[in-house]
N, C-alpha and C. Protein backbone atom coordinates (compact mmCIF):
# COMPACT_ATOMS: atom_id res chain seq x y z
N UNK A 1 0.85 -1.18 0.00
CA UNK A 1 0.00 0.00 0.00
C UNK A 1 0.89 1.23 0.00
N UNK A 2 0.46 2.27 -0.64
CA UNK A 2 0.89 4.13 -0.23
C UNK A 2 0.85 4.66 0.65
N UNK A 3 1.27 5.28 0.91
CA UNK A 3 0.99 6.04 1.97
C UNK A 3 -0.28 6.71 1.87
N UNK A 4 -0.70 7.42 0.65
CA UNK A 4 -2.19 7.62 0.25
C UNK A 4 -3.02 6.99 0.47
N UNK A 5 -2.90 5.68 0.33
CA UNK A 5 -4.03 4.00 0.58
C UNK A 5 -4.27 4.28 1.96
N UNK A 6 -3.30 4.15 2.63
CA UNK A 6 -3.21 3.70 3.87
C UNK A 6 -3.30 4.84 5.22
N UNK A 7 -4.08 6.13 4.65
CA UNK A 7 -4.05 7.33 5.25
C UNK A 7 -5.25 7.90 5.21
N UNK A 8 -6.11 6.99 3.71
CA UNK A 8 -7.22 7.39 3.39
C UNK A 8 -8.37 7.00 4.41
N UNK A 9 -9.71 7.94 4.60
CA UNK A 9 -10.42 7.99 5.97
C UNK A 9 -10.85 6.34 5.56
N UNK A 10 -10.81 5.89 4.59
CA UNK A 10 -11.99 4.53 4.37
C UNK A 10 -10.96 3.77 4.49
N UNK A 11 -9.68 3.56 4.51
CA UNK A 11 -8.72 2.44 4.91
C UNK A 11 -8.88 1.91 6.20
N UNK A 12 -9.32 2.51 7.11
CA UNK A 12 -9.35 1.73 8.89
C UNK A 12 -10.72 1.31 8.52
N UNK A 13 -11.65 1.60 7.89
CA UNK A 13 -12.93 0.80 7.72
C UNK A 13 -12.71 -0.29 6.86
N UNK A 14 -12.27 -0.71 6.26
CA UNK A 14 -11.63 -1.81 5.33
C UNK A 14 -10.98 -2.93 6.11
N UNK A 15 -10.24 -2.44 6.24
CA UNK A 15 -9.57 -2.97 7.17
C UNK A 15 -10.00 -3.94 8.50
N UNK A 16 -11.24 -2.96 9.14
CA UNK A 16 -12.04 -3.43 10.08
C UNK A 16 -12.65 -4.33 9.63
N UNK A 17 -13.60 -4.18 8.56
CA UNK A 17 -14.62 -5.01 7.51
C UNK A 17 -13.72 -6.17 7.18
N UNK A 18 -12.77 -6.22 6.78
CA UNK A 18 -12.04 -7.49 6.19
C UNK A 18 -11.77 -8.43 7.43
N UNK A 19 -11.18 -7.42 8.77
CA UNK A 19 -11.17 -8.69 9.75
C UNK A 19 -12.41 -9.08 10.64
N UNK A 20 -13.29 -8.90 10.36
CA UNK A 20 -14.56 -8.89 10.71
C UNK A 20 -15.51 -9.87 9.58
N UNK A 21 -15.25 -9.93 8.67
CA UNK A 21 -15.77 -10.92 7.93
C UNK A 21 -15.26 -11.96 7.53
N UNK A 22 -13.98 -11.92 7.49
CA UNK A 22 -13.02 -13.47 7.38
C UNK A 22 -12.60 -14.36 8.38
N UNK A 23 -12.14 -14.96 8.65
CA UNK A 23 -11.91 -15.95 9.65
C UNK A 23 -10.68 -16.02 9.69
N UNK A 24 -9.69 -14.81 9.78
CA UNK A 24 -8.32 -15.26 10.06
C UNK A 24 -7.99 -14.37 11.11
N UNK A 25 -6.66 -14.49 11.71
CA UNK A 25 -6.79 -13.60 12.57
C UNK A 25 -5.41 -12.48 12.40
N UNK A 26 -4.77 -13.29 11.21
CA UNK A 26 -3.66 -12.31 11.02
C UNK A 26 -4.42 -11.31 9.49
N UNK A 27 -3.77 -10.17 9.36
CA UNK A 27 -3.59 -9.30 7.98
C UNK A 27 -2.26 -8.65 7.91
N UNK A 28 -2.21 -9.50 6.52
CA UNK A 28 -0.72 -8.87 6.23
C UNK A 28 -0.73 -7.98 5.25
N UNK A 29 -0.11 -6.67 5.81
CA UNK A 29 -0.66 -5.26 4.73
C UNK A 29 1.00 -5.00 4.36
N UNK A 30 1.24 -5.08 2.91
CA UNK A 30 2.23 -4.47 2.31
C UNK A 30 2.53 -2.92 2.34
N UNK A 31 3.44 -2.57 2.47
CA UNK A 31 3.73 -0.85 1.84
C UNK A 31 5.29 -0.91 1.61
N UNK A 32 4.64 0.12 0.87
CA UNK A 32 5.77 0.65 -0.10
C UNK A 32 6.64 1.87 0.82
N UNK A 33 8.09 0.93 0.92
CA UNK A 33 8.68 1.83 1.91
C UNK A 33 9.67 3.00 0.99
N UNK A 34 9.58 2.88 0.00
CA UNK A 34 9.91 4.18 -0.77
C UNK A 34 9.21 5.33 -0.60
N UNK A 35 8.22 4.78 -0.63
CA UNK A 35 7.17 5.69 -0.58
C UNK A 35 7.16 6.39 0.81
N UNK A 36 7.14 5.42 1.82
CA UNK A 36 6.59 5.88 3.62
C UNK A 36 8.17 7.17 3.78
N UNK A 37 9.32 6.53 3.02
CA UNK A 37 10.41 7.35 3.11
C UNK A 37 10.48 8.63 2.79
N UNK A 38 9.65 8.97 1.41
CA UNK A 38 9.60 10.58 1.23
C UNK A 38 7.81 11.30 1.59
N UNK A 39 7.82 10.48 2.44
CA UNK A 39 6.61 11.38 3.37
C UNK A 39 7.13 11.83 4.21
N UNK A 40 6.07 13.12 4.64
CA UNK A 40 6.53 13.70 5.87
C UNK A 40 6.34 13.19 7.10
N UNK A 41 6.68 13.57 8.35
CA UNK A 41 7.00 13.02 9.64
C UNK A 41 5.07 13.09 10.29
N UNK A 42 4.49 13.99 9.71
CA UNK A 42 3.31 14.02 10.40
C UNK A 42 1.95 12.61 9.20
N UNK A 43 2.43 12.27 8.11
CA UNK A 43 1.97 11.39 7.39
C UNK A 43 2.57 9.75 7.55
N UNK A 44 3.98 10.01 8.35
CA UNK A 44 4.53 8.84 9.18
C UNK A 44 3.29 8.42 10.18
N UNK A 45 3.50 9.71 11.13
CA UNK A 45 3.07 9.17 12.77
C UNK A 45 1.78 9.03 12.43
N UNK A 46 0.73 9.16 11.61
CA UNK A 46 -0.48 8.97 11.37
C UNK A 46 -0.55 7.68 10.76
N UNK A 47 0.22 6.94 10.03
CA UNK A 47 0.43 5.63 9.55
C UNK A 47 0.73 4.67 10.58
N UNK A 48 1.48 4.95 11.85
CA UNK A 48 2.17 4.60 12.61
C UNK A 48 0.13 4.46 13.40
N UNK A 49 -0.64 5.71 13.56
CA UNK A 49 -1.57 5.36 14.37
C UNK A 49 -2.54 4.80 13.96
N UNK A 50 -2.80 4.41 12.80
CA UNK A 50 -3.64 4.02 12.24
C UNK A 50 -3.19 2.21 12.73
N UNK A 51 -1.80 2.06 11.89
CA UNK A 51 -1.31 0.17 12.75
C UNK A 51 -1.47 0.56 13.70
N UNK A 52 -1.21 0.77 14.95
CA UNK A 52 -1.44 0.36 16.00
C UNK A 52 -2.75 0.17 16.41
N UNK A 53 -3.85 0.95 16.04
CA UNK A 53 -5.12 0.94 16.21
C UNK A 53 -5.66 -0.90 15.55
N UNK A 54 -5.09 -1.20 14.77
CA UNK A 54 -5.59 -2.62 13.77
C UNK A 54 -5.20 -3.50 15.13
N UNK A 55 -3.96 -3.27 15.59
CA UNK A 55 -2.93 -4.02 16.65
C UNK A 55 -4.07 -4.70 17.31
């Protein structure tokens, strides 16, 4: 995922919805760490709160 994907307001609802309707208990979310690298520090720590919230 982007940093765009993964910042967007409907990504933590997705997210929720997917582990809420499947039967697994892990999700493994890709990103693109090129990408997370030339973001800024306040589009970091918001990525950063968004995982921990899934946690």
């Amino acid at each position: 995922m982007t940093v765009s994907q993964i910042t967007d307001f409907r990504a933590e609802y997705f997210f929720t919805w997917v582990l809420g309707t499947t039967n697994i208990k892990q999700l493994v979310i890709e990103l693109d760490t090129n990408d997370i690298k030339r973001a800024n520090i306040f589009k970091r720590k918001e990525i950063l709160h968004i995982l921990r919230k899934l946690k």
